[in-house]
Protein backbone atom coordinates (compact mmCIF):
# COMPACT_ATOMS: atom_id res chain seq x y z
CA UNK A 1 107.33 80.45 52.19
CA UNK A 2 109.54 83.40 52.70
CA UNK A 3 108.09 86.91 53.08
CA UNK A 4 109.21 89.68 50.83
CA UNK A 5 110.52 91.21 53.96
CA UNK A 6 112.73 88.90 55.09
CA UNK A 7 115.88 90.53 55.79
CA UNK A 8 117.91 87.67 57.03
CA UNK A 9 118.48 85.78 54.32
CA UNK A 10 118.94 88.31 51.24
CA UNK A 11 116.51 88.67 48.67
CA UNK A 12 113.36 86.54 48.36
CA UNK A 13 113.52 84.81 45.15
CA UNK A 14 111.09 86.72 43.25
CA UNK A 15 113.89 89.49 42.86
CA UNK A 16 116.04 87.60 41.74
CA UNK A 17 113.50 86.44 39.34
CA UNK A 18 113.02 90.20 38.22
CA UNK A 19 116.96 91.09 38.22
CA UNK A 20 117.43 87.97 35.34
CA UNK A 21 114.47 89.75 33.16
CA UNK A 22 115.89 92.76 33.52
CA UNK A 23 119.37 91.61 32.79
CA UNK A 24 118.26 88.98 29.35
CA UNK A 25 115.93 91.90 28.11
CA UNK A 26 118.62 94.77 28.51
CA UNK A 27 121.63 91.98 27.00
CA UNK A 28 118.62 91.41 24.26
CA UNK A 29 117.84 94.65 23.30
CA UNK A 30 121.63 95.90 22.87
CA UNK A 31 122.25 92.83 20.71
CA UNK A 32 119.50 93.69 18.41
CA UNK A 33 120.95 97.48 18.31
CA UNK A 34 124.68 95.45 17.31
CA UNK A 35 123.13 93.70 14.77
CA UNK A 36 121.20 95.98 12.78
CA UNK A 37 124.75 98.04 13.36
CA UNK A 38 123.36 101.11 15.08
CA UNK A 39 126.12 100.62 18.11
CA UNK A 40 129.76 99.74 18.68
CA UNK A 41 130.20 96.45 20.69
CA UNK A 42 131.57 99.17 23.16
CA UNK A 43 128.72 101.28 23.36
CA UNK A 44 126.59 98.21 23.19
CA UNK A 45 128.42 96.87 26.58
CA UNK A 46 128.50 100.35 28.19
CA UNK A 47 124.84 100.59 27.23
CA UNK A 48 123.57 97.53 28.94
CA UNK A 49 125.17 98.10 31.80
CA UNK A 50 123.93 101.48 32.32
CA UNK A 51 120.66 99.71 31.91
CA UNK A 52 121.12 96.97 34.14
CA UNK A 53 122.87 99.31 36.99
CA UNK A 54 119.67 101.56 36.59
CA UNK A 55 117.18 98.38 36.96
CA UNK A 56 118.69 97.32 39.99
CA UNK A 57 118.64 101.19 41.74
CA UNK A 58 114.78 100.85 40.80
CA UNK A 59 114.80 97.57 42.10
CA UNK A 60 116.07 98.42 45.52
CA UNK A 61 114.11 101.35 45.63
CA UNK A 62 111.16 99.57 45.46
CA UNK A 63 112.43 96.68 47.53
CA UNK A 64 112.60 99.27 50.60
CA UNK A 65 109.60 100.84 50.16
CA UNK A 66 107.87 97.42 50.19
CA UNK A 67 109.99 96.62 53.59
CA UNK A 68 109.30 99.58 55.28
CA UNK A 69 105.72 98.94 54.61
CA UNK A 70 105.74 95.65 55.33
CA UNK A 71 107.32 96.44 58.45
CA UNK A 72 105.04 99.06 59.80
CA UNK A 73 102.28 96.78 59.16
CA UNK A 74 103.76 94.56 61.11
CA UNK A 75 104.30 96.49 63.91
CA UNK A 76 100.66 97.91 63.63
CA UNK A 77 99.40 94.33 63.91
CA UNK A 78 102.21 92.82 66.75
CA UNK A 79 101.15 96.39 68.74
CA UNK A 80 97.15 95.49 68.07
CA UNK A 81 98.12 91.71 69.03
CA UNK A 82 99.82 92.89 72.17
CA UNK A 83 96.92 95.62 73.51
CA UNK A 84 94.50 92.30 72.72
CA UNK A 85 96.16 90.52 74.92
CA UNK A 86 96.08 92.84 77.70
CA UNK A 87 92.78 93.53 76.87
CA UNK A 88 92.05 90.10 77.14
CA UNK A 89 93.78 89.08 80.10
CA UNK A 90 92.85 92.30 82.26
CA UNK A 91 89.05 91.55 81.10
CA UNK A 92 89.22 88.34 82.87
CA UNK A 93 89.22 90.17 86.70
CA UNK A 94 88.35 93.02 87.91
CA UNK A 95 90.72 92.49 90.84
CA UNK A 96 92.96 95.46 91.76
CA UNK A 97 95.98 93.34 92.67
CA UNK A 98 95.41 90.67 89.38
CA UNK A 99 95.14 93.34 87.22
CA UNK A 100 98.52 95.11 88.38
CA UNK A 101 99.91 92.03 87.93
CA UNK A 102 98.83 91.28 84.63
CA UNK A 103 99.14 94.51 83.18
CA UNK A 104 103.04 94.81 84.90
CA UNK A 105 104.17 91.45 83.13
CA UNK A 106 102.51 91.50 80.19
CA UNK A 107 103.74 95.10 79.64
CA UNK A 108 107.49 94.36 80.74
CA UNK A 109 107.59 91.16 77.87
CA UNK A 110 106.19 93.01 75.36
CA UNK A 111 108.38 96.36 75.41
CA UNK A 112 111.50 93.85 76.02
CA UNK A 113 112.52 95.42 79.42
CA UNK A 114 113.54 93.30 82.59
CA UNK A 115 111.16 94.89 84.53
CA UNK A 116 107.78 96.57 84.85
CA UNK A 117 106.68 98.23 88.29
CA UNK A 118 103.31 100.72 88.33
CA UNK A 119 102.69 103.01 91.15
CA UNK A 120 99.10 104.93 91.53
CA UNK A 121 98.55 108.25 93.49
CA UNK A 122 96.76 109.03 96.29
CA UNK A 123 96.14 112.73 96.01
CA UNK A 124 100.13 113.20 95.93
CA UNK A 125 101.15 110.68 97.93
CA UNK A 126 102.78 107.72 95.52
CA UNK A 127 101.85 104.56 95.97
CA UNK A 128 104.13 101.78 94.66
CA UNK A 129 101.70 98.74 94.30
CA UNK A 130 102.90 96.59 91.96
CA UNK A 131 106.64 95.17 90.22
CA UNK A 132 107.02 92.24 88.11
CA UNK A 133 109.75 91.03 85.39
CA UNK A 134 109.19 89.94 82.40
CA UNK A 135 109.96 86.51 83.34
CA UNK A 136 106.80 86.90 86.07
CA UNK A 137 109.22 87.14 89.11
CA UNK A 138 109.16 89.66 91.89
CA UNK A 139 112.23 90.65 93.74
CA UNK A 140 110.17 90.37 97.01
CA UNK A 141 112.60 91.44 99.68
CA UNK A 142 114.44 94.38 97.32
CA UNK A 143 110.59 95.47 96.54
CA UNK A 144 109.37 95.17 100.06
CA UNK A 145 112.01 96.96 101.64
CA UNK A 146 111.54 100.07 98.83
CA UNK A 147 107.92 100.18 99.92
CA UNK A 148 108.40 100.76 103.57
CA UNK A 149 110.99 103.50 102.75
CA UNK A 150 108.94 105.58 100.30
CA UNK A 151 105.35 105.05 101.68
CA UNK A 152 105.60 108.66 102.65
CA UNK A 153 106.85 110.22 99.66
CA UNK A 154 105.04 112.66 97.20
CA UNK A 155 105.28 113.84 94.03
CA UNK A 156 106.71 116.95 94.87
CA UNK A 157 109.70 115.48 96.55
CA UNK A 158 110.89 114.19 93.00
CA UNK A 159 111.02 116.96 91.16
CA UNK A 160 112.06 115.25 87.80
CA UNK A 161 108.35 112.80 88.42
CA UNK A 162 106.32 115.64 89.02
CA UNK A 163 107.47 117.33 85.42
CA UNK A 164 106.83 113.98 83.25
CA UNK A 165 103.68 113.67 85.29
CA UNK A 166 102.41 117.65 84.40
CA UNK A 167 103.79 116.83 80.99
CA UNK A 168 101.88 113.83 80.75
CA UNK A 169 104.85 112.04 78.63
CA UNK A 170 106.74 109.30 78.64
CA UNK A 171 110.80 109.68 79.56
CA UNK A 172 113.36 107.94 79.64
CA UNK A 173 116.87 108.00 82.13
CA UNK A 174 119.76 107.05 80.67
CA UNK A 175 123.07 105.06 83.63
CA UNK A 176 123.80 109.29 83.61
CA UNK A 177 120.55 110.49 84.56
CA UNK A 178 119.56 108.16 87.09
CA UNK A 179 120.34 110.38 89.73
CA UNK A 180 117.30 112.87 89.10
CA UNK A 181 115.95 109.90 91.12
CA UNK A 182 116.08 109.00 94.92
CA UNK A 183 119.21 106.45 95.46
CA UNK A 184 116.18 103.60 96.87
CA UNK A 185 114.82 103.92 93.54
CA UNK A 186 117.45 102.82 91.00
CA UNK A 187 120.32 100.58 93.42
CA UNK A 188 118.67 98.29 95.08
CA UNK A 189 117.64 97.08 91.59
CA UNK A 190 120.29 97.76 89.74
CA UNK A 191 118.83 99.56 87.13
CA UNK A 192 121.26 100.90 84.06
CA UNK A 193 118.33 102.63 82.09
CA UNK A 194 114.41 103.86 83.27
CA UNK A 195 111.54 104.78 81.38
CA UNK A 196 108.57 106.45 82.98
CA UNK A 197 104.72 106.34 81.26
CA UNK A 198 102.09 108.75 83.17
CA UNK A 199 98.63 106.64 83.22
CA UNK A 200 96.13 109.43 81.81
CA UNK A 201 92.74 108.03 82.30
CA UNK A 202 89.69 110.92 81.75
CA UNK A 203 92.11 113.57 81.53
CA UNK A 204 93.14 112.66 85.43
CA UNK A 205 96.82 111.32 85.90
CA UNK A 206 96.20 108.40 87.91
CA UNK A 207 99.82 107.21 88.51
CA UNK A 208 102.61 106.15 86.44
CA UNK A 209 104.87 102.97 84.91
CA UNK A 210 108.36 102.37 85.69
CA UNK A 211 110.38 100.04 82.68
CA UNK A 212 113.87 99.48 83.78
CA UNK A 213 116.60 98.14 82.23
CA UNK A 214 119.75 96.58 84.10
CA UNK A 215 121.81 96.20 81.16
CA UNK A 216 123.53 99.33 79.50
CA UNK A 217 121.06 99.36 76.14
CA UNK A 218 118.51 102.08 76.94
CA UNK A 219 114.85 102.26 74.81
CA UNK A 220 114.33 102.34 71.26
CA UNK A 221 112.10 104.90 69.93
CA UNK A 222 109.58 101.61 69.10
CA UNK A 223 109.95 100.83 72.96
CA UNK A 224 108.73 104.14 74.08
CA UNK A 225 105.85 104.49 71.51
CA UNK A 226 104.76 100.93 72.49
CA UNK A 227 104.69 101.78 76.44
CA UNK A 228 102.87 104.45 75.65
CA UNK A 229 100.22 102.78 74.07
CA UNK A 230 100.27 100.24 76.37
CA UNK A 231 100.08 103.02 79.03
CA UNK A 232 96.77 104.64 77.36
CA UNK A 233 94.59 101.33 77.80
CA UNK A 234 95.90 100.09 80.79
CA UNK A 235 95.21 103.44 82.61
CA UNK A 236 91.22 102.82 82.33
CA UNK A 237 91.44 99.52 83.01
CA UNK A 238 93.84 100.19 86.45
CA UNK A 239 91.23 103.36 87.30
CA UNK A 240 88.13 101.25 87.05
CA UNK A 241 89.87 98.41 88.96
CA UNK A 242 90.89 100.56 91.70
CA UNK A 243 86.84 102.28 91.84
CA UNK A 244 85.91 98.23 92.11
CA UNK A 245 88.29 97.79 94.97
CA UNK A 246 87.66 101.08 96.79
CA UNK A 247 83.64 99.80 96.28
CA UNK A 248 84.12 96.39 98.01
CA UNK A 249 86.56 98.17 100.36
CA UNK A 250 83.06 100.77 101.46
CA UNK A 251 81.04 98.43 101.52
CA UNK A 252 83.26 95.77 104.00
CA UNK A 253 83.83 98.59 106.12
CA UNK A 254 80.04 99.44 106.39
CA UNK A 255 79.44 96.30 107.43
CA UNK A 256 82.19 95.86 110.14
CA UNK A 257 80.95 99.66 110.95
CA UNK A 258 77.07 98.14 111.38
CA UNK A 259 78.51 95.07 113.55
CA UNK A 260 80.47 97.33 115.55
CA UNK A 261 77.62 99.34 116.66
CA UNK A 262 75.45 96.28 117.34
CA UNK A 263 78.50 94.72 119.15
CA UNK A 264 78.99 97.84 121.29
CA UNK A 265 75.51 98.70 122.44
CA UNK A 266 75.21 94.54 123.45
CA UNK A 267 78.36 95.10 125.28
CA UNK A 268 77.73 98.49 126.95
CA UNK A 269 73.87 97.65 127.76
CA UNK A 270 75.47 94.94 129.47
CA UNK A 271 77.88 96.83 131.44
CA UNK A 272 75.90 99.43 132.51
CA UNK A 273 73.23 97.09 133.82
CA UNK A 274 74.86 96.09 136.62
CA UNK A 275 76.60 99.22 138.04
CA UNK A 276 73.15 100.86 137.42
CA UNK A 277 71.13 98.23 139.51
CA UNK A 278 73.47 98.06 142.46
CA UNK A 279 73.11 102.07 142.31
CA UNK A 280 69.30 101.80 142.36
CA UNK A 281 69.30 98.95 145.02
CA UNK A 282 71.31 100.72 147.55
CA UNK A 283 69.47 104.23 146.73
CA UNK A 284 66.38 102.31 147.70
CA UNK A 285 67.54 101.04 150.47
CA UNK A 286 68.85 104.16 152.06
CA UNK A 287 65.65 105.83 151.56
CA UNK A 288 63.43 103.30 152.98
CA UNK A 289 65.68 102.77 155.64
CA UNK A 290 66.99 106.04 156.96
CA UNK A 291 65.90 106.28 160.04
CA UNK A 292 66.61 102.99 161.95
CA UNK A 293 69.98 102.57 160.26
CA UNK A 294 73.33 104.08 161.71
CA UNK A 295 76.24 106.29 159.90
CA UNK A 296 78.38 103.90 159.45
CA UNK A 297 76.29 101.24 157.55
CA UNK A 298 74.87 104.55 155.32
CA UNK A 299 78.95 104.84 154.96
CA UNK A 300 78.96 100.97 153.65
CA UNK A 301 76.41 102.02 151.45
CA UNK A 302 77.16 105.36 150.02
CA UNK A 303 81.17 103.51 148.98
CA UNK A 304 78.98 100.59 146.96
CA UNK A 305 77.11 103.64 145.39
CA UNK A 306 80.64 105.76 144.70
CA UNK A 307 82.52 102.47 143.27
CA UNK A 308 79.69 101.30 141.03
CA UNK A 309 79.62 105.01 139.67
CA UNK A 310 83.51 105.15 138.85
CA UNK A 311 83.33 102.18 136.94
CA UNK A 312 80.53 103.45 134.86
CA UNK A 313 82.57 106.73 134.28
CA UNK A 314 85.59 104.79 133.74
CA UNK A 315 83.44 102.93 130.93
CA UNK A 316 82.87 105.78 129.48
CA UNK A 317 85.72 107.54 129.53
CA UNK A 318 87.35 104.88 128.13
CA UNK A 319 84.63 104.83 125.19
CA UNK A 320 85.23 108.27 124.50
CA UNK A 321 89.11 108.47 124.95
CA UNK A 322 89.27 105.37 122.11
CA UNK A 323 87.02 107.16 119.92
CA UNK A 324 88.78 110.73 119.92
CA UNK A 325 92.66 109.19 119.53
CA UNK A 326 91.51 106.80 116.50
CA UNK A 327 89.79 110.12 114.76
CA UNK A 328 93.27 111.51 115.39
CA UNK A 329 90.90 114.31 117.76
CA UNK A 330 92.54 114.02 120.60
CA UNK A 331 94.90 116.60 121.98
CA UNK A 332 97.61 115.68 123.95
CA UNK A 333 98.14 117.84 127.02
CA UNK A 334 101.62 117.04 128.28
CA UNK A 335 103.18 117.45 131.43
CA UNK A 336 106.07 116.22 133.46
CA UNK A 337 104.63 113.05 135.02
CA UNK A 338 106.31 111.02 137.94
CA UNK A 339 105.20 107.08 136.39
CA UNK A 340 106.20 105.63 139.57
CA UNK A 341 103.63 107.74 141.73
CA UNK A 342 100.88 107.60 139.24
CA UNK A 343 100.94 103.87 139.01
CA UNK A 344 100.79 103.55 143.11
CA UNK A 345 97.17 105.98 142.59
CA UNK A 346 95.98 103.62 140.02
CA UNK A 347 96.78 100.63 142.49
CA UNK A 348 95.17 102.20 145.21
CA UNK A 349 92.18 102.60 143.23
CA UNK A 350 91.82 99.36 142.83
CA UNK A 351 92.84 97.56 145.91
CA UNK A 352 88.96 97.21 146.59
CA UNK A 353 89.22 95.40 143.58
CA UNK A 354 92.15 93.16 144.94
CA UNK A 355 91.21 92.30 147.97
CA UNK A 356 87.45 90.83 146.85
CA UNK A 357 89.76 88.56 145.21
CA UNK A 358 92.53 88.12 147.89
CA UNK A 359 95.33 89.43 145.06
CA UNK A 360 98.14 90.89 146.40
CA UNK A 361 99.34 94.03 143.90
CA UNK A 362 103.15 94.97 144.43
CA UNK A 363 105.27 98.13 143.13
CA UNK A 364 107.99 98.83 142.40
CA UNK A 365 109.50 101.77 140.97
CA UNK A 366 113.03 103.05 140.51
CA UNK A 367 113.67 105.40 142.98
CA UNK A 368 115.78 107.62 140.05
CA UNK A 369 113.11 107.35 137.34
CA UNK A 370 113.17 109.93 135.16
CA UNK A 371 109.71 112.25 134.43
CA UNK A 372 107.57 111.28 131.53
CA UNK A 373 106.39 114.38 129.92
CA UNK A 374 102.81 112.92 128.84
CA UNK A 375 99.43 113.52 129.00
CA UNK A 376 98.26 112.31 132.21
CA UNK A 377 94.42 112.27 131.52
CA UNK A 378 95.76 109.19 128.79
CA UNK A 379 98.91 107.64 131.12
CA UNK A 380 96.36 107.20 133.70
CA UNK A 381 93.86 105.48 131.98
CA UNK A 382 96.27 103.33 130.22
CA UNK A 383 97.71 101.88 134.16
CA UNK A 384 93.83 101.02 135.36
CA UNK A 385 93.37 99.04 132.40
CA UNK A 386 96.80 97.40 132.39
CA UNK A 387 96.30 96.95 136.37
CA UNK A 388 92.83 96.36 136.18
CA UNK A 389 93.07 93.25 133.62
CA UNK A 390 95.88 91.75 135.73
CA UNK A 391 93.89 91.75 138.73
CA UNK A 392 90.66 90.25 137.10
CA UNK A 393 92.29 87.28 135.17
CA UNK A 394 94.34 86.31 138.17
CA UNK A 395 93.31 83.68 140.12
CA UNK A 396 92.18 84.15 143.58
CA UNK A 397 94.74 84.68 146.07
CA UNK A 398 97.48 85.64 143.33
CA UNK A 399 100.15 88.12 142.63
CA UNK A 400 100.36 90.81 140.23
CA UNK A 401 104.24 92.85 140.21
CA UNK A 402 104.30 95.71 138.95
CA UNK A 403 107.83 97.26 137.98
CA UNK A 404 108.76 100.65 136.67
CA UNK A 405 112.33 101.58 135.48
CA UNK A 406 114.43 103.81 132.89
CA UNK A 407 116.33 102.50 130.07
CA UNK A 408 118.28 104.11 127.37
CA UNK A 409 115.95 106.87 127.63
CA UNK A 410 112.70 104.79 127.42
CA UNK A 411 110.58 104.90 130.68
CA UNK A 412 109.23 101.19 130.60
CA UNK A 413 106.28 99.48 132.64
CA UNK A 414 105.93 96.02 133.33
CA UNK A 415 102.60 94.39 134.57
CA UNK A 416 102.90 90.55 134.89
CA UNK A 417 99.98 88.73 136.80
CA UNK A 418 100.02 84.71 137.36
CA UNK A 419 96.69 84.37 135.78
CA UNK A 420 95.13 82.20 133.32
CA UNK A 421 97.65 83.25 130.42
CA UNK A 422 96.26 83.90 126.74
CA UNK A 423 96.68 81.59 124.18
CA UNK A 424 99.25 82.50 121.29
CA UNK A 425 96.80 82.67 118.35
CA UNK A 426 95.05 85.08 120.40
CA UNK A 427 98.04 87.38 121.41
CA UNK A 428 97.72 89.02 117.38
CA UNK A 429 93.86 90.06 118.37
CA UNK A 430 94.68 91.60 121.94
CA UNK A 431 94.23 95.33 121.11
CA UNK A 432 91.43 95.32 118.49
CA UNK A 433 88.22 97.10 119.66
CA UNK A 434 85.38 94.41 121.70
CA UNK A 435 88.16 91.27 120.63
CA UNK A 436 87.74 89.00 123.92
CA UNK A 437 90.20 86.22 124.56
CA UNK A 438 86.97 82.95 123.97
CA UNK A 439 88.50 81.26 127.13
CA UNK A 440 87.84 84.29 129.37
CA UNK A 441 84.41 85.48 128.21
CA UNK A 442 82.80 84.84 131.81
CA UNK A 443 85.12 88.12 133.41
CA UNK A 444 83.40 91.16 132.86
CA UNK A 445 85.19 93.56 129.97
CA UNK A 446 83.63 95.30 126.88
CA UNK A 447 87.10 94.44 125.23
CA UNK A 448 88.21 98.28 125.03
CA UNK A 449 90.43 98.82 127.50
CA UNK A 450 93.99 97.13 125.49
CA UNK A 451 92.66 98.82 122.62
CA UNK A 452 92.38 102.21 124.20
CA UNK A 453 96.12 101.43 126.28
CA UNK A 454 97.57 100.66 122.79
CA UNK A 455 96.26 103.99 121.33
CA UNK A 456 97.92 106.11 124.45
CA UNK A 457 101.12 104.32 123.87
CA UNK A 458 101.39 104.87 120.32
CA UNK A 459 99.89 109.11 120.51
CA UNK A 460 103.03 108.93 123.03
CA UNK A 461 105.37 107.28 120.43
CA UNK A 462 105.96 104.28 122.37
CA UNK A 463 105.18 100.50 122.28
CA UNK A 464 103.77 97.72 123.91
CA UNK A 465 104.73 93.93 124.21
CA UNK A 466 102.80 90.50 125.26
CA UNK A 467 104.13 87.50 127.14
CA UNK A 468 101.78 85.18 127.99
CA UNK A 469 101.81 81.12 129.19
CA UNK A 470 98.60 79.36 129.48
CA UNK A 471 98.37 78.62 133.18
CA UNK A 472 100.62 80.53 134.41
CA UNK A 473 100.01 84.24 133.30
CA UNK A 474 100.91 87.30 131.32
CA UNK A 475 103.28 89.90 131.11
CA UNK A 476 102.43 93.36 129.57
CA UNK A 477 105.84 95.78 128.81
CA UNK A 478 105.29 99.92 127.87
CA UNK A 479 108.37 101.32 126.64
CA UNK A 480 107.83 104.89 126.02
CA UNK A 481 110.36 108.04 125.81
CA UNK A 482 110.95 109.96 128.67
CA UNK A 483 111.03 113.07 126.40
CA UNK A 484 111.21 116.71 127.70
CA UNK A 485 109.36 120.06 127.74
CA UNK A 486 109.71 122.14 124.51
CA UNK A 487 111.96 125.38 124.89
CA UNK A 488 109.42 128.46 125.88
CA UNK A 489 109.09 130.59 123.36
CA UNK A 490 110.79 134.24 124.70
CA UNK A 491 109.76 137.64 122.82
C-alpha cells in the first residue's frame, strides 16, 4: 500500500479520489445554478473552474503539509532507529577498540559519508584511534602512516580544530577549505569535503569525529544534524569505554609492577649473596690469620675482597642508572669522550674476568675516530655490560672482537663473541628489565644490564642492533652521533 508521502510516483490515489468529488460537485452545483437560470453557460463554465482551480490550491496545500509531516516523522523515527542501533551495538562491549569501531562504521553508513575516523585527546595531545568506511574497511597503510606523523600534534597546532572544539560545534570544509587543515590530513585520503563533530561528554570535550567525503557533494543540513546527534551519545559511551580501558590498563600494570618487585629482590638477594660471602670469608680469614701469613698472600686476598665489591657496586649502579633514565630523571652530563680509549678501560677491567675463562678480548679502534660528546658516567656502563655479556656467554678459551669506527657521522661499536648465540624468538625480549635468554639461566645476570645499555643509547639518540647464530655467537652494533659541544654562551 502506498504512503501518502510517496513522492515518486505522483499522487496516492486517495487524491485523486478527492480531486473527482471536488470536480462532479463543483460541475453539479453550476448546472443546478444553469437550470434554475441564475447564470450564463459562460459564467457557469468560468464559475466552476474558479472552483475547481481553488480545490486543487487547497488540495496541494494540504498535500504538503501532510508530507512535510510525514517526513519529519520519519526522520524522527530513522534518527531514533539509528541511535538504537548504536546504542545497541556499543552496549554489547565495553571494549575501547570495539567500540571505536562500531561507533566509526555505524556512524559513517548512517550519515551517508565514505568515511568515519574519531580521534580522543590526551590533555592536548590528539590521538587518532580509530577510521573506518562505511563499507567496514580501513585504509590500513594510508591510516598507519598518518598516525606515526601526527602522534605529536596538539590542538593548538590546528588552529581551525581548536575553534570548533572551544565552540563545541559541528563544521564542515568544503574541496576550498581543506587547507585550514595539515596536508597529511586531507591527501593521503583524498578527501573532497570534511565534517568535524566535538564529542561533549559531562561538559568535558573528549575528542572529536572526522566524516569525509571524496566525492565533490559536501553535507546536507540533515547530515550535520544527524552527526551531531550521533556525536552526543556516542561521546558517553567512548568516555566510559576509555575509563574501562584505562581501569584494566592500572590494574595490569600493578600487577606487572608487584611481579617486578618480587622478581627483583629474588634476583638481587641472589646476587648479592655471593659477592657478600666471598667478602666475609676472606675478611675472616685475614683476621684470624694475620700474623703467620705474608704480604703478598694478604695482597691475593685484599684483590678477591676489591673485585667482589665492584661487582656489587656495579649491580647497583646499574639498578639505579635504569631506574633514573626510565623516570626520564637522569641528567646527562656530556663531554667530549675518546670511545676507543674508554672501551680499552672497560676491557681492562675485566680481563680478570677473561682470563678465569681463558677468553681472549681484542680492540680495535680507528686510530681517526672522532670524539663522542656523551655522558661518560652512562657510555661506560653501557661497554662493561656489552663486554661483560660477551665474555660470560663465550665458551671457554674463545674470542670476543671488539671494533670501534666512524661512519657518516655515527660513532658505531661492535661487540661480537663466539658464544652460545640467542635464539631468534628471543632476540625481541633482549632489553626488557630481568628477561633472561631460558637456555642461559645457569650464567649469573639479574637481566638489567641490555636493558640499562639500551636506555644510554637511546638518552644519546642512538641505536642498537642484534645478530645472533645459535652455536656460534652474537654480535651487538651501537651507532650513535658523534655530536659536538653547544656554542658558549658570551655576554
Amino acid at each position: 500500500m502506498k504512503s501518502l508521502e510517496d513522492e515518486r510516483d505522483g499522487f496516492h490515489p486517495l487524491w485523486w479520489r478527492l480531486l473527482a468529488v471536488v470536480a462532479i460537485g463543483s460541475a453539479c452545483r453550476e448546472c443546478v445554478y444553469l437550470w434554475a437560470g441564475k447564470i450564463t453557460v459562460v459564467e457557469a463554465v468560468v464559475s466552476g473552474l474558479i472552483s475547481f482551480a481553488t480545490a486543487i490550491g487547497l488540495l496541494w496545500l494540504v498535500l504538503y503539509l501532510v508530507r512535510r509531516s510525514v517526513r519529519s516523522e520519519q526522520d524522527r523515527l530513522r534518527e531514533s532507529l539509528i541511535l538504537l542501533d548504536i546504542a545497541t551495538a556499543v552496549g554489547s562491549t565495553i571494549e575501547l577498540q570495539k567500540v571505536l569501531q562500531v561507533i566509526s562504521r555505524r556512524t559513517a553508513q548512517a550519515c551517508d559519508v565514505h568515511r568515519c575516523s574519531i580521534f580522543l585527546l590526551e590533555k592536548d595531545r590528539i590521538l587518532p584511534l580509530m577510521s573506518q568506511r562505511a563499507s567496514g574497511e580501513t585504509d590500513r597503510i594510508a591510516w598507519e602512516t598518518f598516525r606515526r606523523r601526527t602522534y605529536t600534534q596538539t590542538v593548538d597546532e590546528i588552529p581551525i580544530l581548536a575553534q570548533v572544539l572551544e565552540d563545541r560545534l559541528p563544521l564542515v570544509l568544503n574541496s576550498s577549505a581543506l587547507t585550514a587543515l595539515p596536508g597529511e590530513w586531507t591527501q593521503p585520503f583524498d578527501v573532497q569535503s570534511l565534517m568535524v563533530v566535538p564529542l561533549v561528554t559531562r561538559d568535558t570535550v573528549i575528542g572529536f569525529m572526522a566524516l569525509d567525503q571524496v566525492e565533490s557533494k559536501g553535507f546536507s543540513r540533515k547530515q550535520v544534524n544527524l552527526a551531531a546527534t550521533i556525536g552526543s551519545q556516542a561521546a558517553a559511551a567512548l568516555e566510559n569505554a576509555r575509563l574501562h580501558q584505562q581501569t584494566v590498563d592500572d590494574n595490569r600494570k600493578l600487577k606487572e609492577l608487584d611481579r617486578l618487585k618480587s622478581e627483583i629482590v629474588a634476583n638481587v638477594s641472589h646476587e648479592l649473596r655471593s659477592p657478600l660471602a666471598s667478602i666475609k670469608a676472606y675478611t675472616e680469614l685475614l683476621l684470624d690469620e694475620a700474623p703467620a701469613q705474608k704480604s703478598d698472600v694478604y695482597r691475593g686476598w685484599l684483590q678477591v675482597i676489591d673485585r667482589e665489591t665492584d661487582l656489587l657496586t656495579g649491580l647497583v649502579n646499574d639498578s639505579l642508572g635504569l631506574s633514573r633514565l626510565e623516570a626520564g630523571r637522569f641528567e646527562l652530563m656530556r663531554e667530549p669522550l675518546d670511545l676507543g680509549a674508554l672501551v680499552r678501560e672497560g676491557v681492562a677491567l675485566l680481563q680478570v674476568q677473561a682470563r678465569s675463562r681463558r677468553v681472549v678480548i681484542g680492540v680495535d679502534a680507528s686510530p681517526d675516530l672522532p670524539l663522542l660528546w656523551a655522558d661518560p658516567e652512562l657510555i661506560r656502563s653501557m661497554v662493561r655490560n656489552l663486554v661483560g655479556n660477551a665474555v660470560k656467554f663465550s665458551h671457554d678459551g674463545g674470542r670476543v672482537s671488539i671494533d670501534v669506527w666512524g661512519d657518516a657521522g655515527l660513532i658505531k661499536l661492535s661487540v661480537q663473541d663466539e658464544g652460545v648465540g640467542i635464539p631468534e624468538e628471543a632476540i625481541p625480549f633482549l632489553f626488557t628489565k630481568f628477561y633472561r635468554v631460558p637456555a642461559s639461566t645457569e650464567v649469573q645476570g639479574t637481566g638489567l644490564g641490555l636493558a640499562l645499555v639500551k636506555e644510554a643509547v637511546a638518552a644519546h639518540g642512538g641505536e642498537i642492533q642484534v645478530e645472533s647464530t645459535v652455536g656460534k655467537g652474537s654480535r651487538f652494533v651501537v651507532s650513535m652521533p658523534a655530536g659536538r659541544a653547544p656554542p658558549v654562551e658570551q655576554d
